[in-house]
PDB file of N, CA and C in Angstrom:
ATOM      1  N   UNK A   1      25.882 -48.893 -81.665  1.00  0.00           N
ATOM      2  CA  UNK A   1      25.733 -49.247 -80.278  1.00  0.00           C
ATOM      3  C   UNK A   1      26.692 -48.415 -79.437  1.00  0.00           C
ATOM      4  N   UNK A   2      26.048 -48.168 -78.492  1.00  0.00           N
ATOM      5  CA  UNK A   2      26.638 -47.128 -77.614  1.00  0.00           C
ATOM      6  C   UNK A   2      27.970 -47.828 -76.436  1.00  0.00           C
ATOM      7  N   UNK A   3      28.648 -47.344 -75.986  1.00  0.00           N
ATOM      8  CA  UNK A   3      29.963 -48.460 -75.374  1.00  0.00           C
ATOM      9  C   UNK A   3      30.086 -46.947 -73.989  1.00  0.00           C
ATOM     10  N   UNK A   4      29.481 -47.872 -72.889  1.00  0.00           N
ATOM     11  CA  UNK A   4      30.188 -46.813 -72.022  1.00  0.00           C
ATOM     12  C   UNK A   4      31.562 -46.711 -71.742  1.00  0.00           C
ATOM     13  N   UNK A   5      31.536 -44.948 -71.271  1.00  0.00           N
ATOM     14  CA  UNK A   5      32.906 -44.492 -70.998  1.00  0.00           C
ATOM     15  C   UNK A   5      33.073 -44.213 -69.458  1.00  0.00           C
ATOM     16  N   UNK A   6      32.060 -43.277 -69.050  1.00  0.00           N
ATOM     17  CA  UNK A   6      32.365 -42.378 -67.855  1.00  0.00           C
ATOM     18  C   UNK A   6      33.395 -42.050 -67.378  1.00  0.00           C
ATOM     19  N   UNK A   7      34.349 -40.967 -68.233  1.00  0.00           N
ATOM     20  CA  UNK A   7      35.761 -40.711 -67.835  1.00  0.00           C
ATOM     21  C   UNK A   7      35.413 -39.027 -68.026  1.00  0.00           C
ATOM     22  N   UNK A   8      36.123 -38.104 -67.156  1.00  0.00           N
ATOM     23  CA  UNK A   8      36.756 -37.064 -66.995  1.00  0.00           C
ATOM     24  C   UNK A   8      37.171 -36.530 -68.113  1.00  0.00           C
ATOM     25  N   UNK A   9      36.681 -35.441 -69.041  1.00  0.00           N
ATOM     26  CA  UNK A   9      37.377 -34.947 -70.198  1.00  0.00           C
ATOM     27  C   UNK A   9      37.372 -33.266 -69.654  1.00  0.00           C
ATOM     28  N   UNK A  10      38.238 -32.306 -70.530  1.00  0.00           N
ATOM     29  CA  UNK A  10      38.382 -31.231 -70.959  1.00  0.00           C
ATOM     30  C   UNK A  10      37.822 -30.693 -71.809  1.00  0.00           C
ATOM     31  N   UNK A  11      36.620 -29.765 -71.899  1.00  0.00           N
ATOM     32  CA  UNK A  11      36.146 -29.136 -72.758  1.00  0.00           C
ATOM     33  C   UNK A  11      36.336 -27.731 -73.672  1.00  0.00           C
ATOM     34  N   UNK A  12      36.506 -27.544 -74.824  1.00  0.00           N
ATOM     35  CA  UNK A  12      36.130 -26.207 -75.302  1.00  0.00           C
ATOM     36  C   UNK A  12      34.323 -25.721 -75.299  1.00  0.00           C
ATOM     37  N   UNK A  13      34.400 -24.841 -75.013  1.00  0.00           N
ATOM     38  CA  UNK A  13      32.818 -24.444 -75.579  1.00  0.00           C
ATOM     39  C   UNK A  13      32.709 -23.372 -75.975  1.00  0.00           C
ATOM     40  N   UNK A  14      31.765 -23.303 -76.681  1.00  0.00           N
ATOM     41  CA  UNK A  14      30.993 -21.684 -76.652  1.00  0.00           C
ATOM     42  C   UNK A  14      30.224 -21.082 -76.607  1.00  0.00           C
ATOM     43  N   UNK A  15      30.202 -19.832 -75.784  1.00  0.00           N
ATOM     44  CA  UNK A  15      28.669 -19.777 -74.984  1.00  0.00           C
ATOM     45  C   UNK A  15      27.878 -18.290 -76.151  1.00  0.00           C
ATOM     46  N   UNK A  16      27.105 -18.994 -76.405  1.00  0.00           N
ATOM     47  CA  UNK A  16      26.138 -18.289 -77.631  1.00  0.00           C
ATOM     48  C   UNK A  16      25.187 -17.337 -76.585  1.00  0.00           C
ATOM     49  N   UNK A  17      24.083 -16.479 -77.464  1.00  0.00           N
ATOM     50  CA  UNK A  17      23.308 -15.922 -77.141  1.00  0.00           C
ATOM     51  C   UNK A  17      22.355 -16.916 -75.850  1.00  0.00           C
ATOM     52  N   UNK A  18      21.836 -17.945 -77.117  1.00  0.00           N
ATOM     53  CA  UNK A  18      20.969 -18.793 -76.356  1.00  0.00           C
ATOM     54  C   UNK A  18      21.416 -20.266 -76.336  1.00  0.00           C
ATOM     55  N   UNK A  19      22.580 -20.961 -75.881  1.00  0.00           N
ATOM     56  CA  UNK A  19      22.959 -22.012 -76.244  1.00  0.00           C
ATOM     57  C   UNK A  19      24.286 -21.952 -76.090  1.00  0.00           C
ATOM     58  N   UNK A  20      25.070 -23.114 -75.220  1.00  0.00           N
ATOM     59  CA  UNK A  20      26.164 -23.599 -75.058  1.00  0.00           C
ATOM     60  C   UNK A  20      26.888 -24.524 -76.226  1.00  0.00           C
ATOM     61  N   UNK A  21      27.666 -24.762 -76.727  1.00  0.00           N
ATOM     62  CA  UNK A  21      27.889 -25.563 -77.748  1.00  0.00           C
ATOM     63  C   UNK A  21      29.808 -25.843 -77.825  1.00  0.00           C
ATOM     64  N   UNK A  22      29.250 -27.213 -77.253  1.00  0.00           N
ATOM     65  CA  UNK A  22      30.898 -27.784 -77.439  1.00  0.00           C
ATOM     66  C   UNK A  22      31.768 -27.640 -78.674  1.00  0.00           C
ATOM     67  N   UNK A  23      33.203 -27.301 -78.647  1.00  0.00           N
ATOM     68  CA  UNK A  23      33.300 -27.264 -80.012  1.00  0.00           C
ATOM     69  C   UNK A  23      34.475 -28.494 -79.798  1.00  0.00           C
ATOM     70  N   UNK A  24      35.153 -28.731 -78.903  1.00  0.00           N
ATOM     71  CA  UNK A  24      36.460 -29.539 -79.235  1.00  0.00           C
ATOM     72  C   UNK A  24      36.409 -29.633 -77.473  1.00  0.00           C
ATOM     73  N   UNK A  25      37.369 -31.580 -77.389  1.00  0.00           N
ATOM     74  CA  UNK A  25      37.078 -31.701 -76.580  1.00  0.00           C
ATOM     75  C   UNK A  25      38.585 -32.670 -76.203  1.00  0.00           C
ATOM     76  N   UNK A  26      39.350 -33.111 -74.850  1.00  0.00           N
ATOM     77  CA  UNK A  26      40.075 -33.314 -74.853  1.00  0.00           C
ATOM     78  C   UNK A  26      39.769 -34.915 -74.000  1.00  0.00           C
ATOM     79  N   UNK A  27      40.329 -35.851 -74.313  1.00  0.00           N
ATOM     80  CA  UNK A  27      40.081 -36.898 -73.584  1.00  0.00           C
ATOM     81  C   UNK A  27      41.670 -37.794 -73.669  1.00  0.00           C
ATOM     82  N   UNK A  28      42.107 -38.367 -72.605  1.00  0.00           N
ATOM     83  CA  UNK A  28      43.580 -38.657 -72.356  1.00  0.00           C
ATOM     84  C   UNK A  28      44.131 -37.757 -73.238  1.00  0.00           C
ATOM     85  N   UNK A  29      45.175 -38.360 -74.000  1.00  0.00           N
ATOM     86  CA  UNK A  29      46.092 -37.409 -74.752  1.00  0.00           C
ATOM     87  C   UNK A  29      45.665 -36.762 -75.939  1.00  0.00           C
ATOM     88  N   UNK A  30      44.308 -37.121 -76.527  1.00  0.00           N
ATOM     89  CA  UNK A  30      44.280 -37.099 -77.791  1.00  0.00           C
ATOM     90  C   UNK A  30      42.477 -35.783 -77.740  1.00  0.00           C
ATOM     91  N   UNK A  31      42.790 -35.105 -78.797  1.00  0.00           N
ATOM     92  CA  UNK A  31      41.980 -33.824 -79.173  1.00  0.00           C
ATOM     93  C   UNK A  31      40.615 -34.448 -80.232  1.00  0.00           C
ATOM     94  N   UNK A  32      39.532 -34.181 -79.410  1.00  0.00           N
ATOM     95  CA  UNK A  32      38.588 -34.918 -80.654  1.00  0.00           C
ATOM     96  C   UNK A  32      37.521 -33.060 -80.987  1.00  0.00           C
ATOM     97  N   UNK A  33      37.891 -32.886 -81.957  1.00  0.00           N
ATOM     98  CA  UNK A  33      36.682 -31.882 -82.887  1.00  0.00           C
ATOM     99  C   UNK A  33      35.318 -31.844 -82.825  1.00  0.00           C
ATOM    100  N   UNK A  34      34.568 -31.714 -82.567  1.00  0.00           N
ATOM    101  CA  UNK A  34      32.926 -31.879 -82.721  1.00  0.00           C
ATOM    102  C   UNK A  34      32.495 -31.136 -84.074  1.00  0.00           C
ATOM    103  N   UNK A  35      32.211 -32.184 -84.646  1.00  0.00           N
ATOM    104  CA  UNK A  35      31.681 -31.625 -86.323  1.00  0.00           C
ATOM    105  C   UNK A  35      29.886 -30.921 -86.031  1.00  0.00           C
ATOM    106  N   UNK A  36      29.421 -31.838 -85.220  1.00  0.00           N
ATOM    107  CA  UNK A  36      27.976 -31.346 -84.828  1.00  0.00           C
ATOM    108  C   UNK A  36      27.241 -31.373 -83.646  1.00  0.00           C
ATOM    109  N   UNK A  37      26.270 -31.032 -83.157  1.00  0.00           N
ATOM    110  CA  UNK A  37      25.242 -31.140 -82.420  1.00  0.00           C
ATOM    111  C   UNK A  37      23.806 -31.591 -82.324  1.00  0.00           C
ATOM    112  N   UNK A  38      23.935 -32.925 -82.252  1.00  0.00           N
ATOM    113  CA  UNK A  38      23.054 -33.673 -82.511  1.00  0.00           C
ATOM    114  C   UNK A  38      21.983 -33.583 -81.632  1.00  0.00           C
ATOM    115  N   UNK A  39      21.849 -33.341 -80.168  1.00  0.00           N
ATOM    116  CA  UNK A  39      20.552 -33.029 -79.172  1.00  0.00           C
ATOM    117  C   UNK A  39      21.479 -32.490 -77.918  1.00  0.00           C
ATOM    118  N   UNK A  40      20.491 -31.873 -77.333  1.00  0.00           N
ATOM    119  CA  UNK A  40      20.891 -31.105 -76.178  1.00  0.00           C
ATOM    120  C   UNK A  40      19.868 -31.463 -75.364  1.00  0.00           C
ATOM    121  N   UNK A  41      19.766 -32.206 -74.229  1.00  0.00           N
ATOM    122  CA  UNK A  41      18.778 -31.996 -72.991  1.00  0.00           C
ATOM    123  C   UNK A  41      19.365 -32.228 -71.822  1.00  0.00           C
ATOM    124  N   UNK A  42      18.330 -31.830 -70.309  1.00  0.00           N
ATOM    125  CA  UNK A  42      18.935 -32.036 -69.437  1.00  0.00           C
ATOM    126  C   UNK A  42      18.310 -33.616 -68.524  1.00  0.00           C
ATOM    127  N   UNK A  43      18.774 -33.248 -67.683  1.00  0.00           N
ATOM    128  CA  UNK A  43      18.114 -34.222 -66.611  1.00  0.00           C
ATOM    129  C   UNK A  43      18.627 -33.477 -65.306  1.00  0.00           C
ATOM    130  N   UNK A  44      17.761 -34.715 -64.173  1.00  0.00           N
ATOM    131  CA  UNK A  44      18.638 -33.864 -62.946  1.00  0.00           C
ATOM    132  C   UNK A  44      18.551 -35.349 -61.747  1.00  0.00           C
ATOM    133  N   UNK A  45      20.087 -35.021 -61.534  1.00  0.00           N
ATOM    134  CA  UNK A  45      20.015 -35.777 -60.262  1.00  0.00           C
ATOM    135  C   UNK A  45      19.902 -35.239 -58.933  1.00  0.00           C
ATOM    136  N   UNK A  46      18.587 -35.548 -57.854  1.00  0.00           N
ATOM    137  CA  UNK A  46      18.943 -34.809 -56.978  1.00  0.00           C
ATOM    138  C   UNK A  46      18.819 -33.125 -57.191  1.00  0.00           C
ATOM    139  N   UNK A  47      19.796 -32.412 -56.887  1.00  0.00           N
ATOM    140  CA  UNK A  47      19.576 -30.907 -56.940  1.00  0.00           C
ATOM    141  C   UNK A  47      20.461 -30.428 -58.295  1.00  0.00           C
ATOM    142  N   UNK A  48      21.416 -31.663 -58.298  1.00  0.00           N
ATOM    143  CA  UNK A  48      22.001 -31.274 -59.725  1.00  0.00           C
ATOM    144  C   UNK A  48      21.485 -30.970 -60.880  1.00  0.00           C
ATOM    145  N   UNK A  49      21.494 -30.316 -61.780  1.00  0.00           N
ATOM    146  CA  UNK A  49      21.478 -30.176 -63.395  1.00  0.00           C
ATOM    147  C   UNK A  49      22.680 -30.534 -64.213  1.00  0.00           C
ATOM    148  N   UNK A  50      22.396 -31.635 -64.627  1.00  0.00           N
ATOM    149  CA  UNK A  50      22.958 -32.292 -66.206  1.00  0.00           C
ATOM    150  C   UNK A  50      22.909 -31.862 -67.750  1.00  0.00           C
ATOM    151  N   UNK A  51      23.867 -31.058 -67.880  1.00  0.00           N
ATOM    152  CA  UNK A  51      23.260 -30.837 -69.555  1.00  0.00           C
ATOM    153  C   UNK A  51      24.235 -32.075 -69.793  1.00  0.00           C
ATOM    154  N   UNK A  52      23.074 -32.879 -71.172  1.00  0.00           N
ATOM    155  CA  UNK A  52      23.604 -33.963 -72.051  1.00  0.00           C
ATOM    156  C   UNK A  52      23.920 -33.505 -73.417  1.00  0.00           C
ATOM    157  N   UNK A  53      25.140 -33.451 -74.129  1.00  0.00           N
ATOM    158  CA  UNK A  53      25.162 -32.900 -75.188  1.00  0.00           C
ATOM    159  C   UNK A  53      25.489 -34.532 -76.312  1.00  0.00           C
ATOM    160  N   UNK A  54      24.877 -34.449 -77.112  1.00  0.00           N
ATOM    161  CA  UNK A  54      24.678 -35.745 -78.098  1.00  0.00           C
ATOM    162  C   UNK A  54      25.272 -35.130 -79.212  1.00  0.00           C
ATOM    163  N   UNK A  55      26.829 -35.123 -79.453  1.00  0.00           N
ATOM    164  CA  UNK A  55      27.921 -34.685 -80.526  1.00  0.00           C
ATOM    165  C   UNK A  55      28.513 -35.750 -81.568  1.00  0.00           C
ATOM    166  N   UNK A  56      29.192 -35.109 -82.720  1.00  0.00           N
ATOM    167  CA  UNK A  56      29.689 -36.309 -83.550  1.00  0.00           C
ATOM    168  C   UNK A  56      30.711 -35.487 -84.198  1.00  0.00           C
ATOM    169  N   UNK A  57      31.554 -36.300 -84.582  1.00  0.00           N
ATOM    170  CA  UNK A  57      32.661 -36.085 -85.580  1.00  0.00           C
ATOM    171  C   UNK A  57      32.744 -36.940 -86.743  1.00  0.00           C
ATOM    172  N   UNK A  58      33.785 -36.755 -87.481  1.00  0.00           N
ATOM    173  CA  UNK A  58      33.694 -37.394 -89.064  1.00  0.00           C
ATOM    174  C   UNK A  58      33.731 -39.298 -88.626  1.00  0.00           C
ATOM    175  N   UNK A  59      33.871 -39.702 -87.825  1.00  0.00           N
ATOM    176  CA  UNK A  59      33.975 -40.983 -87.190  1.00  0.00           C
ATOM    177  C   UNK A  59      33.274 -42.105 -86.271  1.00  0.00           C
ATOM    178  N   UNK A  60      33.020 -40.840 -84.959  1.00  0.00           N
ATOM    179  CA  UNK A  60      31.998 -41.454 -83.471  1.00  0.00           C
ATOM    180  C   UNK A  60      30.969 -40.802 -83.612  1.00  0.00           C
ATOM    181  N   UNK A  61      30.100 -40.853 -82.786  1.00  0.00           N
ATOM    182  CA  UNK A  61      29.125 -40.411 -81.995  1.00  0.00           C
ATOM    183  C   UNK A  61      29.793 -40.421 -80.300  1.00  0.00           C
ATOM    184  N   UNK A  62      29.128 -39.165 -79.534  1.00  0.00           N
ATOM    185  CA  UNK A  62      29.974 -38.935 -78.330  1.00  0.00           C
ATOM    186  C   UNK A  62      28.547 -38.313 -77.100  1.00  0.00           C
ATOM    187  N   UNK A  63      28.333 -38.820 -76.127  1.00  0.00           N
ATOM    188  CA  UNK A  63      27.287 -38.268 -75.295  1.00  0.00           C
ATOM    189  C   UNK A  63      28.678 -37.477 -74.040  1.00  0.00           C
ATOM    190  N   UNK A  64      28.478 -36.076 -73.864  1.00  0.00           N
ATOM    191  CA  UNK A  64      29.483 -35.713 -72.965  1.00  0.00           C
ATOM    192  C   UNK A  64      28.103 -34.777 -72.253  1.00  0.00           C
ATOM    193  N   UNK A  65      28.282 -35.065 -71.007  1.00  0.00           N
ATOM    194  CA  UNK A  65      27.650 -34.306 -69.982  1.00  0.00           C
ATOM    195  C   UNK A  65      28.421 -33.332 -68.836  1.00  0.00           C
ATOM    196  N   UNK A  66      27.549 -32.535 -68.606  1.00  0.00           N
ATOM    197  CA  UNK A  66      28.553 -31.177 -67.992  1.00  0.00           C
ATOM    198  C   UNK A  66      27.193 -31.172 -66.403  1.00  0.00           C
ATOM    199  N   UNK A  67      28.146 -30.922 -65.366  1.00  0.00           N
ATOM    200  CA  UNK A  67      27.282 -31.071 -64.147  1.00  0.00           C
ATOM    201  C   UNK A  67      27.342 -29.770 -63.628  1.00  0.00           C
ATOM    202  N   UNK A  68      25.905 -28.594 -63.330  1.00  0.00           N
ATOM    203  CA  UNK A  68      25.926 -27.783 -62.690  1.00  0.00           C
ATOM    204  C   UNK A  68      26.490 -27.355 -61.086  1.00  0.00           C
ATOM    205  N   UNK A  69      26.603 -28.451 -61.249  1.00  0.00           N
ATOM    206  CA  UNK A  69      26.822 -28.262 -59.750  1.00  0.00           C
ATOM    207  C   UNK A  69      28.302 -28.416 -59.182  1.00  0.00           C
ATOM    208  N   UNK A  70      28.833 -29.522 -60.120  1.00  0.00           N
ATOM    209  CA  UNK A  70      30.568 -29.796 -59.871  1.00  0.00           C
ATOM    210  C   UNK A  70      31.254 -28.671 -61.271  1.00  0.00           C
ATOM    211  N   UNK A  71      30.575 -27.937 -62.053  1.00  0.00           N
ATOM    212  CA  UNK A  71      30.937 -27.137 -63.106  1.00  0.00           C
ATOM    213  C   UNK A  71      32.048 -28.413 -64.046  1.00  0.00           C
ATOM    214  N   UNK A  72      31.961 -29.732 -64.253  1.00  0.00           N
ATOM    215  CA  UNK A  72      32.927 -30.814 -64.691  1.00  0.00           C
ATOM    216  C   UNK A  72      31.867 -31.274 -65.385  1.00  0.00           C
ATOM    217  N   UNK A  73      32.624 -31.712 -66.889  1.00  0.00           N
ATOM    218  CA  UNK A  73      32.597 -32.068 -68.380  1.00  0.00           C
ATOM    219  C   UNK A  73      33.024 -33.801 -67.717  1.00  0.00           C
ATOM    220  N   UNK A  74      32.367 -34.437 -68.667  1.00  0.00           N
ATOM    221  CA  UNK A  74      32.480 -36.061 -68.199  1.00  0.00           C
ATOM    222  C   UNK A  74      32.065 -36.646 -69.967  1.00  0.00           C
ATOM    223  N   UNK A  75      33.023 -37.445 -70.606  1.00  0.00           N
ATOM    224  CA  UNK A  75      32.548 -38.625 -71.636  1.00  0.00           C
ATOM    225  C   UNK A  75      31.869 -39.887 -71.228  1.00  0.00           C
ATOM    226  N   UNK A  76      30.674 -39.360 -71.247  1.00  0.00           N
ATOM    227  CA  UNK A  76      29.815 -40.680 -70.825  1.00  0.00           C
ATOM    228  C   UNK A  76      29.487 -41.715 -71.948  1.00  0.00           C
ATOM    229  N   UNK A  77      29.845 -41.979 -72.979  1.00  0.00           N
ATOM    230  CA  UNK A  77      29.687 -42.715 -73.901  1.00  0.00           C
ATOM    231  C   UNK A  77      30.192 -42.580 -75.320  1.00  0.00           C
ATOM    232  N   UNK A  78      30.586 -43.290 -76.214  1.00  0.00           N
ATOM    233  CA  UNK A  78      30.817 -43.243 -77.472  1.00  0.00           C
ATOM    234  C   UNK A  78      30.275 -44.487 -78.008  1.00  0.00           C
ATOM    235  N   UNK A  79      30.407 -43.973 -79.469  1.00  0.00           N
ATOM    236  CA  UNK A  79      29.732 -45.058 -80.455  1.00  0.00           C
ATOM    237  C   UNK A  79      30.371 -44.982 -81.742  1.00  0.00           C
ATOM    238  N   UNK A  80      30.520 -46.058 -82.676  1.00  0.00           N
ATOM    239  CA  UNK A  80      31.346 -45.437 -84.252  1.00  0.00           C
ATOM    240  C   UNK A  80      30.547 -45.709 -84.644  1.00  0.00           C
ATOM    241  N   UNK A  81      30.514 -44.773 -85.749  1.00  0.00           N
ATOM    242  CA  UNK A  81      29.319 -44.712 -86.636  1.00  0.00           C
ATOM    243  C   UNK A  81      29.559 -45.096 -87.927  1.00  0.00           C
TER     244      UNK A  81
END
């Protein structure tokens, strides 16, 4: 079950040929890894574009969304798995 967050994080990424891909991500004090990439889609609010990235580590599940328009990374949800 999913537990909202909607908080402000720091992202690593890396920008591939065809594909963005979080690798590590910073939320309050503490550094969380992304072991994978579980789905990528967008949505849009308005004129904005949302990429939703659906990530996991050896522990959670993590939905972090990145807004075209404010160029800002946001933890919109976690889950333990």
């Amino acid at each position: 079950m999913y537990e909202k967050v909607a908080e402000p994080i720091e992202v690593l990424a890396a920008f591939r040929q065809d594909r963005t891909e979080p690798m590590t991500f910073k939320w309050g004090n503490r550094h969380y890894q992304v072991k994978k990439v579980n789905l990528v889609h967008t949505e849009r609010r308005g004129r904005e574009k949302i990429y939703i990235f659906s990530v996991s580590d050896d522990a959670n599940a993590y939905r972090l969304s990145f807004s075209s328009e404010t160029m800002k990374w946001q933890l919109d949800d976690m889950a333990v798995l």
